[in-house]
C-alpha atoms as a PDB file:
ATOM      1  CA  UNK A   1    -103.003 -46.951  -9.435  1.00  0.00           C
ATOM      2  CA  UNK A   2    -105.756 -45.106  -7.646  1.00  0.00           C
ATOM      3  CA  UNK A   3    -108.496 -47.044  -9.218  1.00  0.00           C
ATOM      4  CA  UNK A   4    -106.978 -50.283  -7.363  1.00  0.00           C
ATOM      5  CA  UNK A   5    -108.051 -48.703  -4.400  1.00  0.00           C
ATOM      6  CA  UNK A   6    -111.776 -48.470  -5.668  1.00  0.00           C
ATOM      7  CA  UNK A   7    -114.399 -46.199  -4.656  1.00  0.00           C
ATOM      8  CA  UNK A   8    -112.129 -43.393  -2.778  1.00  0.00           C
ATOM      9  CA  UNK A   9    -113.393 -39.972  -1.365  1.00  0.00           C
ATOM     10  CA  UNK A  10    -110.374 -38.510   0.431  1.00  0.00           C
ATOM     11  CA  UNK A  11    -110.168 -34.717   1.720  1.00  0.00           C
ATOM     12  CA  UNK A  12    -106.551 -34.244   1.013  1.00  0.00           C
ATOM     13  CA  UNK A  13    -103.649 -35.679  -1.361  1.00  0.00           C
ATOM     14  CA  UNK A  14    -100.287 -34.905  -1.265  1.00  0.00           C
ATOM     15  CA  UNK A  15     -98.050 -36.227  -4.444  1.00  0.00           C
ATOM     16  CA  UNK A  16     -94.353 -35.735  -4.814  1.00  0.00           C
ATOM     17  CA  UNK A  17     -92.957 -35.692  -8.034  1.00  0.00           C
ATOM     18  CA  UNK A  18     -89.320 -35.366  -9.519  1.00  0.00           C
ATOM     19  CA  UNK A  19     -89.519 -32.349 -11.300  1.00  0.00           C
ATOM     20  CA  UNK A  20     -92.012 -30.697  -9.370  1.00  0.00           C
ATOM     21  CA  UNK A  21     -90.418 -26.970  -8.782  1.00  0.00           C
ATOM     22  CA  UNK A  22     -91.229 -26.409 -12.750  1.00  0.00           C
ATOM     23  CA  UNK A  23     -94.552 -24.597 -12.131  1.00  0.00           C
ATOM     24  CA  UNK A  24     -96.284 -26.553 -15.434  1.00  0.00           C
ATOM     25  CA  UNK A  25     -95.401 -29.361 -14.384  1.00  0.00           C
ATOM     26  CA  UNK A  26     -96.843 -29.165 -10.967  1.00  0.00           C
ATOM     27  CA  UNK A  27     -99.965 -27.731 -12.279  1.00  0.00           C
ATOM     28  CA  UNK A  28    -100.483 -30.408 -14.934  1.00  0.00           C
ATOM     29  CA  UNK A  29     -99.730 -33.064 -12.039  1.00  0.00           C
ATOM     30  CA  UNK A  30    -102.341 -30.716  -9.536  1.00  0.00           C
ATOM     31  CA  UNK A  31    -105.353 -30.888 -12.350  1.00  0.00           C
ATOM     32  CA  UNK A  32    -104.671 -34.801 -13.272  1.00  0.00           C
ATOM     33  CA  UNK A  33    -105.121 -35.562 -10.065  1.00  0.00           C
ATOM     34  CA  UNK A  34    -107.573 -32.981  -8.570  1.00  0.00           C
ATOM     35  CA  UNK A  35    -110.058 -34.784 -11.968  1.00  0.00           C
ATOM     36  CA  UNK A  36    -109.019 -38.145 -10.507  1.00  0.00           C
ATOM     37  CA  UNK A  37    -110.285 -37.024  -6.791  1.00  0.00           C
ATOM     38  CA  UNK A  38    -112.879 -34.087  -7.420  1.00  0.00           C
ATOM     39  CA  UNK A  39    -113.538 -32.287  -3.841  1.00  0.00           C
ATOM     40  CA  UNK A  40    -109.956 -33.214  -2.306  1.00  0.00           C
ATOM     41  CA  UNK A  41    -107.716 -30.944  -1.570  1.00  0.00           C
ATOM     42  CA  UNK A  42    -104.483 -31.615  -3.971  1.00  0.00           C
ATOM     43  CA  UNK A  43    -100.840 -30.390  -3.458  1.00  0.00           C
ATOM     44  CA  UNK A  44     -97.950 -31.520  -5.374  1.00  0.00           C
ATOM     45  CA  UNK A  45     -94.050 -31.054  -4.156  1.00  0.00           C
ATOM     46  CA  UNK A  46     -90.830 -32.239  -5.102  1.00  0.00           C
ATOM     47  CA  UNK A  47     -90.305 -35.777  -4.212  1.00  0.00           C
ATOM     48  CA  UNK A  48     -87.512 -35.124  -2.469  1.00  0.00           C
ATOM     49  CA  UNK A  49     -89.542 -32.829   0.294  1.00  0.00           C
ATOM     50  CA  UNK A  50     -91.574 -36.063   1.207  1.00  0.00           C
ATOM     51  CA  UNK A  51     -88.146 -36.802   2.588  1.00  0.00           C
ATOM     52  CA  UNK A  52     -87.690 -33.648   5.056  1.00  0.00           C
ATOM     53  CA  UNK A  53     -91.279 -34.332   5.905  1.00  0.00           C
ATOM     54  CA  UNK A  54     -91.123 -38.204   6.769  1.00  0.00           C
ATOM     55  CA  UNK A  55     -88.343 -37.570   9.452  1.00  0.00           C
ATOM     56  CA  UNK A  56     -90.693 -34.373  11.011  1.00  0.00           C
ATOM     57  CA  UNK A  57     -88.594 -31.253   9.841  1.00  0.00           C
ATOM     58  CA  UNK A  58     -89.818 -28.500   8.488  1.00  0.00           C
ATOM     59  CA  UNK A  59     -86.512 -27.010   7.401  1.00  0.00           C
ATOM     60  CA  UNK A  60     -83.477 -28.860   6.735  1.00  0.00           C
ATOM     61  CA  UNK A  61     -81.662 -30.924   3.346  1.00  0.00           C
ATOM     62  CA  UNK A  62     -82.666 -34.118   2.186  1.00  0.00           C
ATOM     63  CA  UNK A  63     -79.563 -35.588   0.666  1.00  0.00           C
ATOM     64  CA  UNK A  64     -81.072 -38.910  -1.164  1.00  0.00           C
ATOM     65  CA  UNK A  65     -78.429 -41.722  -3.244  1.00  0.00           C
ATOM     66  CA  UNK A  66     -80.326 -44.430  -4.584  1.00  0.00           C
ATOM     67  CA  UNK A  67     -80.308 -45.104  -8.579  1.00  0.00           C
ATOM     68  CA  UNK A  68     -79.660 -41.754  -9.287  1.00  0.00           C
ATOM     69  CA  UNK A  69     -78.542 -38.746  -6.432  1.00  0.00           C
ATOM     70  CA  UNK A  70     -80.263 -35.146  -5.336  1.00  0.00           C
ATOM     71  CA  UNK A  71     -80.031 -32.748  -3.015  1.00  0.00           C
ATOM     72  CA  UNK A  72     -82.873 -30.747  -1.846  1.00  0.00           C
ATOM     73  CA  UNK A  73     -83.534 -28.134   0.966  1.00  0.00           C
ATOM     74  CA  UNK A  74     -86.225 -26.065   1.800  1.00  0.00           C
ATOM     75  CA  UNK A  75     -86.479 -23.289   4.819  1.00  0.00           C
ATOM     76  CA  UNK A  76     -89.302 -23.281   7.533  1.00  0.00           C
ATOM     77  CA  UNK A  77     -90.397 -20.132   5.372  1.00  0.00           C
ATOM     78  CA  UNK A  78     -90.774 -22.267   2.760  1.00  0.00           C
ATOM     79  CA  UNK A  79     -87.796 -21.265   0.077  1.00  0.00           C
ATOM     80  CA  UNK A  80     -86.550 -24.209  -1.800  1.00  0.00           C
ATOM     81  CA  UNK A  81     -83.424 -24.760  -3.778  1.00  0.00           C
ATOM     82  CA  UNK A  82     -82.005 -28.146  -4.914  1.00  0.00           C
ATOM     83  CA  UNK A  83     -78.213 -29.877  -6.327  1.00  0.00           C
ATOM     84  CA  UNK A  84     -77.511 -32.591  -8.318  1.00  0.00           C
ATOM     85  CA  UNK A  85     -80.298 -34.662  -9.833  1.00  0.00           C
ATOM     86  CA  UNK A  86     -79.686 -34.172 -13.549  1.00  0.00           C
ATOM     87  CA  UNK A  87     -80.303 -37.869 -14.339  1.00  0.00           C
ATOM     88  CA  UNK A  88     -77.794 -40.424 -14.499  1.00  0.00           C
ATOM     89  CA  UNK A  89     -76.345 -39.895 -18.292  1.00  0.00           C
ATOM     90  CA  UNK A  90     -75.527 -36.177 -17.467  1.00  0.00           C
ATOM     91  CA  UNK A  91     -74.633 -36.690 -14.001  1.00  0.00           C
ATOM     92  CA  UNK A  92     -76.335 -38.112 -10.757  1.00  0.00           C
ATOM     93  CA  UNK A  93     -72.746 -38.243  -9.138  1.00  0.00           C
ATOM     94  CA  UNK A  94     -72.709 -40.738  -6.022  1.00  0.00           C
ATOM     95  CA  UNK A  95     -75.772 -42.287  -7.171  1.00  0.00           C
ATOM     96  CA  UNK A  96     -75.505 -46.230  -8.417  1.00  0.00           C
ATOM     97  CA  UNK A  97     -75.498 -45.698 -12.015  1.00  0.00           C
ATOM     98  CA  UNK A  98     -72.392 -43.140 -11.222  1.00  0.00           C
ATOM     99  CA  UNK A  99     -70.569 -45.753  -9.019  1.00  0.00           C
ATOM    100  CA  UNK A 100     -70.348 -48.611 -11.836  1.00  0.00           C
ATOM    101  CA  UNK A 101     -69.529 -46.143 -14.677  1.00  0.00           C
ATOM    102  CA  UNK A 102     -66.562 -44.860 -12.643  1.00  0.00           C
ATOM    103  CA  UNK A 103     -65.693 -48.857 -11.967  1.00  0.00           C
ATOM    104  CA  UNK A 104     -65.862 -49.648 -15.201  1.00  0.00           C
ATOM    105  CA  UNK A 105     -64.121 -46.578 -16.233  1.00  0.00           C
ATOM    106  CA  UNK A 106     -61.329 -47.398 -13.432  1.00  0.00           C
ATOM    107  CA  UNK A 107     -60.954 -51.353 -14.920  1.00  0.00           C
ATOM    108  CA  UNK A 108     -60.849 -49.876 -18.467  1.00  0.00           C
ATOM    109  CA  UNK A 109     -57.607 -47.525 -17.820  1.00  0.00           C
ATOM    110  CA  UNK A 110     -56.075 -50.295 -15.951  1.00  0.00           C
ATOM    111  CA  UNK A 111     -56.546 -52.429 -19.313  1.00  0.00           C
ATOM    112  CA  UNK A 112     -55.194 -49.755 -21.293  1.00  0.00           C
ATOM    113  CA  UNK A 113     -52.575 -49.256 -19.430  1.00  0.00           C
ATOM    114  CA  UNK A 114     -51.538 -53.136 -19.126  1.00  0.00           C
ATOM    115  CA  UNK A 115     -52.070 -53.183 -15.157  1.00  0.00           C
ATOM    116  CA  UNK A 116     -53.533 -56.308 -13.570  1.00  0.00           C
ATOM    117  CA  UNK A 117     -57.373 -55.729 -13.420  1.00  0.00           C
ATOM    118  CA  UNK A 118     -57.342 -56.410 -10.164  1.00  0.00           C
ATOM    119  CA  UNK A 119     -60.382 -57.260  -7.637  1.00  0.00           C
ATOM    120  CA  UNK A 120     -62.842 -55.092  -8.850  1.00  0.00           C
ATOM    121  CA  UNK A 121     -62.070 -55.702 -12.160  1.00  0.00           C
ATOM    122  CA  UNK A 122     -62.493 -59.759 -11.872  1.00  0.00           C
ATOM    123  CA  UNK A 123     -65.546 -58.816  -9.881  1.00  0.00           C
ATOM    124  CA  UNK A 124     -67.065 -56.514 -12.184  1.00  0.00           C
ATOM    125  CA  UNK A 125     -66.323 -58.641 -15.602  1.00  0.00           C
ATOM    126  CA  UNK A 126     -67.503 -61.662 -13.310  1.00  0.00           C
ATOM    127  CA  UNK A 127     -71.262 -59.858 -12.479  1.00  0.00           C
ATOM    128  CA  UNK A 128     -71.400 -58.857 -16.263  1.00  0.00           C
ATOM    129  CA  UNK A 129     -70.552 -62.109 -17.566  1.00  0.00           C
ATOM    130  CA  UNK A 130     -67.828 -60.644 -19.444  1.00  0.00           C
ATOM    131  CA  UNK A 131     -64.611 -62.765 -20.176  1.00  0.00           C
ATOM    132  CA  UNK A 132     -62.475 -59.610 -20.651  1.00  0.00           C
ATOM    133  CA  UNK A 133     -62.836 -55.931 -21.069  1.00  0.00           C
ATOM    134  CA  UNK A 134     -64.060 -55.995 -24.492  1.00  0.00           C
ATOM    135  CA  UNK A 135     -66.687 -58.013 -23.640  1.00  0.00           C
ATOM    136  CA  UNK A 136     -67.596 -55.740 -20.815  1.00  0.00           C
ATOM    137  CA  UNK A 137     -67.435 -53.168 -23.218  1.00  0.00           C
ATOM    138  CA  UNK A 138     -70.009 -54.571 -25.323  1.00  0.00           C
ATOM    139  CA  UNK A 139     -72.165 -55.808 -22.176  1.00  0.00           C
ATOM    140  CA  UNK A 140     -72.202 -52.584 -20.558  1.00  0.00           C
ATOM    141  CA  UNK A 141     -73.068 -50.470 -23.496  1.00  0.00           C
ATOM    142  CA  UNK A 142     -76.378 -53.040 -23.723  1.00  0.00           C
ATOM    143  CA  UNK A 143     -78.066 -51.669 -20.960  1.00  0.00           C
ATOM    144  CA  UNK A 144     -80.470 -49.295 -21.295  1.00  0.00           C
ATOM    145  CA  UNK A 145     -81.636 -48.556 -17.830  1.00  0.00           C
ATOM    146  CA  UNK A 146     -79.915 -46.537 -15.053  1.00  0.00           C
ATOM    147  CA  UNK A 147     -81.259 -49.194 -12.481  1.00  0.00           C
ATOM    148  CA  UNK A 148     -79.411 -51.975 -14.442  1.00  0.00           C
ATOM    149  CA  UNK A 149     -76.206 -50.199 -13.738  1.00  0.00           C
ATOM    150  CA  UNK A 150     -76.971 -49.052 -10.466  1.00  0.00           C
ATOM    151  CA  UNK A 151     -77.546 -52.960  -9.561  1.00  0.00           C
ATOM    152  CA  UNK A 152     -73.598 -53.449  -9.981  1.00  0.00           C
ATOM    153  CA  UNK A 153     -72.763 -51.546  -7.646  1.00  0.00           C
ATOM    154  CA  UNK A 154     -72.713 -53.729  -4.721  1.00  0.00           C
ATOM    155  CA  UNK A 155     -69.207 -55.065  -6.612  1.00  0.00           C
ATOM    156  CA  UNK A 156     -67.469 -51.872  -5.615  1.00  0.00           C
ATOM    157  CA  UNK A 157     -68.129 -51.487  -2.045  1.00  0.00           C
ATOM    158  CA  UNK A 158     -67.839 -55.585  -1.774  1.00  0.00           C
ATOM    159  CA  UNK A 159     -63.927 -54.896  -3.119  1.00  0.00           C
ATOM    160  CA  UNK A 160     -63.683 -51.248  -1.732  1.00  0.00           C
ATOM    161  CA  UNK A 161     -61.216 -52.738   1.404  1.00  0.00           C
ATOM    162  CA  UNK A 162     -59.614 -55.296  -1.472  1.00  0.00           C
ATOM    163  CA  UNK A 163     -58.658 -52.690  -4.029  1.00  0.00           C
ATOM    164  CA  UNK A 164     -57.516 -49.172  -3.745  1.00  0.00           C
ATOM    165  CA  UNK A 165     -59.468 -48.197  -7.065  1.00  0.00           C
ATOM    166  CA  UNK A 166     -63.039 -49.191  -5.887  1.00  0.00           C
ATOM    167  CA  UNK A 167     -62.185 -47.283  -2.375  1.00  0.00           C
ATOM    168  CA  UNK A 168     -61.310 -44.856  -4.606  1.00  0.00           C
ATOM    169  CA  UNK A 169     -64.617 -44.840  -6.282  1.00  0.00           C
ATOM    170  CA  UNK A 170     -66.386 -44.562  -3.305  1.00  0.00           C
ATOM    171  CA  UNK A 171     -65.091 -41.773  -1.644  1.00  0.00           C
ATOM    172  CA  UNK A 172     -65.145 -39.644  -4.565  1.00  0.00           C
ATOM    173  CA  UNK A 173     -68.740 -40.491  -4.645  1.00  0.00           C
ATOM    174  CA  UNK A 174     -68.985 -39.808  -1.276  1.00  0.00           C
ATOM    175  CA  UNK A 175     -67.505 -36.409  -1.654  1.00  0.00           C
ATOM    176  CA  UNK A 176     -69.983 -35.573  -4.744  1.00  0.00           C
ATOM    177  CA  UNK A 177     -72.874 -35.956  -2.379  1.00  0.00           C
ATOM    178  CA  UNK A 178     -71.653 -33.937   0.107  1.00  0.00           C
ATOM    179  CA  UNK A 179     -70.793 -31.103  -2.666  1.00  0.00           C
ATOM    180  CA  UNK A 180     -74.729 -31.225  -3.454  1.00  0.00           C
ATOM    181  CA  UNK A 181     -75.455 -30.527   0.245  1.00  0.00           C
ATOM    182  CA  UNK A 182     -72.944 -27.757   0.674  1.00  0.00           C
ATOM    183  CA  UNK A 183     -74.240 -25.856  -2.787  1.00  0.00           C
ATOM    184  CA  UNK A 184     -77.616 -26.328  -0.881  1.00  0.00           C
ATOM    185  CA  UNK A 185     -77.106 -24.578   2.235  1.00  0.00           C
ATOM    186  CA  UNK A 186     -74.904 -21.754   0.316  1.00  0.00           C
ATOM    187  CA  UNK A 187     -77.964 -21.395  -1.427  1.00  0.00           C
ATOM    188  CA  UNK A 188     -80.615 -21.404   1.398  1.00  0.00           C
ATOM    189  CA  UNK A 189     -78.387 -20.298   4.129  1.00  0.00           C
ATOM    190  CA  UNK A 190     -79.209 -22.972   6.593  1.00  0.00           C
ATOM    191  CA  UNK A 191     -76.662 -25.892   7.601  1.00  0.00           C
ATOM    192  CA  UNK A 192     -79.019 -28.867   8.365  1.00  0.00           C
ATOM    193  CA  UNK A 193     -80.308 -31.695   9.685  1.00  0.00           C
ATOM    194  CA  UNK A 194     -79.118 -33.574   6.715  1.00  0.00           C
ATOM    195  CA  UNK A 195     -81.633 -35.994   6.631  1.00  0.00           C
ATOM    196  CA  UNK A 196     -79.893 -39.009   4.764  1.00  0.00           C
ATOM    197  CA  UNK A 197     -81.774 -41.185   2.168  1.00  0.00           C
ATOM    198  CA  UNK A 198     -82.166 -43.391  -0.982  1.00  0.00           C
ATOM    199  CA  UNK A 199     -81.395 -47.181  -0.967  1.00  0.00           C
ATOM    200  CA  UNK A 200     -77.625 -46.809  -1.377  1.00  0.00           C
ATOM    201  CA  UNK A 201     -76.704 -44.084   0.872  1.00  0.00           C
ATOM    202  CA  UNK A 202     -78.770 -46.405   4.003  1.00  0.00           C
ATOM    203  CA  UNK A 203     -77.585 -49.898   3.121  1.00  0.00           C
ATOM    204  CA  UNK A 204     -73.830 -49.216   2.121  1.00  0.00           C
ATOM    205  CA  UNK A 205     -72.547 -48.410   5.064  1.00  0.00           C
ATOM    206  CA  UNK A 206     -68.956 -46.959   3.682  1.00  0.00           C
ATOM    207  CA  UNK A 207     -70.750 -44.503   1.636  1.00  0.00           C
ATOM    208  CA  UNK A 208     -72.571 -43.622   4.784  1.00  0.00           C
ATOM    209  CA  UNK A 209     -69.137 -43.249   7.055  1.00  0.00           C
ATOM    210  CA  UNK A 210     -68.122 -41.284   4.294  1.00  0.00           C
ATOM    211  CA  UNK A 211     -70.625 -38.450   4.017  1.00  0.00           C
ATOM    212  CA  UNK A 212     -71.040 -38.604   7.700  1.00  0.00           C
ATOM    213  CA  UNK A 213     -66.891 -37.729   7.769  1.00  0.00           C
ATOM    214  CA  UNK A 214     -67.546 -34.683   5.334  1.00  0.00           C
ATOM    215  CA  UNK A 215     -70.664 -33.030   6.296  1.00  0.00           C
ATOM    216  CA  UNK A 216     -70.399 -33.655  10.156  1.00  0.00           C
ATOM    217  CA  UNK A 217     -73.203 -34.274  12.856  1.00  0.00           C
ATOM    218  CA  UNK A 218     -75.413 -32.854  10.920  1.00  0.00           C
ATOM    219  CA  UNK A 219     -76.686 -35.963   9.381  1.00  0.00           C
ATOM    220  CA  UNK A 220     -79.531 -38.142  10.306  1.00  0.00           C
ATOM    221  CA  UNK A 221     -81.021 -41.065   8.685  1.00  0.00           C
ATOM    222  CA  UNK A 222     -84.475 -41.101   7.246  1.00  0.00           C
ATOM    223  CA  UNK A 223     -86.420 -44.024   9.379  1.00  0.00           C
ATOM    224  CA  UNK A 224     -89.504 -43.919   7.542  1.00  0.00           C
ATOM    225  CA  UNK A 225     -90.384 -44.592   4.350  1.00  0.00           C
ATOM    226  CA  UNK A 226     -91.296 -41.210   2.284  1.00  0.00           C
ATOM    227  CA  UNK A 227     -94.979 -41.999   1.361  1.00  0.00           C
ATOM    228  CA  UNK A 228     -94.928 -40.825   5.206  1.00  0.00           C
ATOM    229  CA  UNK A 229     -93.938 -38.279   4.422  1.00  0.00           C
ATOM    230  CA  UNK A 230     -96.682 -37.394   1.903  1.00  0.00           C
ATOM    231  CA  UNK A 231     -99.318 -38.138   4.715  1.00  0.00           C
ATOM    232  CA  UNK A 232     -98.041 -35.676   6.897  1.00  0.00           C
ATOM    233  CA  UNK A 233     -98.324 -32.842   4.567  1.00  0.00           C
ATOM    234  CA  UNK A 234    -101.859 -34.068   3.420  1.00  0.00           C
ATOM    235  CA  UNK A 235    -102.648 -33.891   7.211  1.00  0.00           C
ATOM    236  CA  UNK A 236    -101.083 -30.579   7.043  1.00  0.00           C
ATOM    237  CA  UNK A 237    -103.096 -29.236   4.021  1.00  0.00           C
ATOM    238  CA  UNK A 238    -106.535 -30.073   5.890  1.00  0.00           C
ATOM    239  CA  UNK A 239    -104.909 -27.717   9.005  1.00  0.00           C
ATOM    240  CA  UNK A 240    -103.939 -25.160   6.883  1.00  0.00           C
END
């Protein structure tokens, strides 16, 4: 990616990386890039701190629900702790992936069970191209990437005010997320902002009402995008 950019001399690069707060991994992320861009000054964080940075706090949580969900908080002294973000086989509860299992997992009792299917289970076998369960079985188990699961699920907040499962579905996951920020500020000692991001939590706006209802006014949204966030502290470093 850097060599699109061509002939580059820059005098400080921030990267943030999932993974980040292992020390070898930061370090091996530090040398690649510090042989890519010899003379700059190179820091690497957690990619969830490009988060707290892009909305201009220094301390706070950065709650993020996209694919996947995390929870991360740092202090203005600079100690870090972070919830949640395990991946999306293991967990990555109120993240996309984790919103169609639990639909599919909600449609597959109700088949078991010999209950109608109801909305979100026409709606879900409908965006799977499934005829019944066993075929959404079968289509289902054929994807490989969390992204492709996260993609349905649009289908449960589209039927959350239709069926009483899929509201069901999203309020648990809302209540996950706000679990991740409470272990957070047990951890760190600090209550907020909660600085709200990832493409689910800030374009379903249910989810959003939802959090909002459990964590209080705490909670602002992220209005930048995070490679923002990555400038400032590069601007930073060269301060420093």
């Amino acid at each position: 990616m850097l060599g699109e950019f061509g002939p580059i001399q820059p005098n400080s690069c921030c990267a943030g990386s999932a993974g980040a707060e292992v020390p070898a991994g930061r370090l091996r992320l530090e040398r690649l890039l510090q042989n890519l861009l010899p003379g700059c000054r190179v820091s690497v964080v957690h990619d969830a701190r490009l988060v707290l940075s892009a909305a201009h706090t220094d301390e706070g949580i950065a709650l993020i629900s996209g694919t996947g969900s995390v929870a991360y908080g740092r202090t203005s002294g600079g100690l870090e702790a972070r919830s949640g973000g395990w991946g999306w086989q293991v967990g990555d509860d109120g993240g996309g992936a984790w919103i169609t299992r639990e639909a599919a997992r909600e449609v597959m009792r109700r088949a078991d069970s010999g209950r109608p299917l109801g909305e979100l289970g026409s709606r879900l076998l409908a965006a799977c191209g499934a005829g019944d369960t066993m075929q959404l079985l079968g289509k289902l188990s054929g994807l490989r990437e969390p992204m492709e699961w996260a993609a349905m699920a649009n289908v449960v907040f589209e039927t959350a005010d239709l069926d009483p499962g899929a509201q069901s579905v999203v309020l648990r996951g809302a209540s996950s997320l706000s679990d991740l920020v409470k272990s957070v500020r047990v951890s760190l000692g600090i209550d907020g902002p909660v600085v709200l991001a990832g493409g689910l939590l800030l374009n379903q706006p249910t989810l959003e009402c939802a959090v909002r209802e459990e964590l209080g006014s705490q909670c602002i949204r992220l209005e930048e995008p995070p490679v923002a966030g990555a400038v400032r502290l590069a601007e930073l470093g060269l301060a420093s």
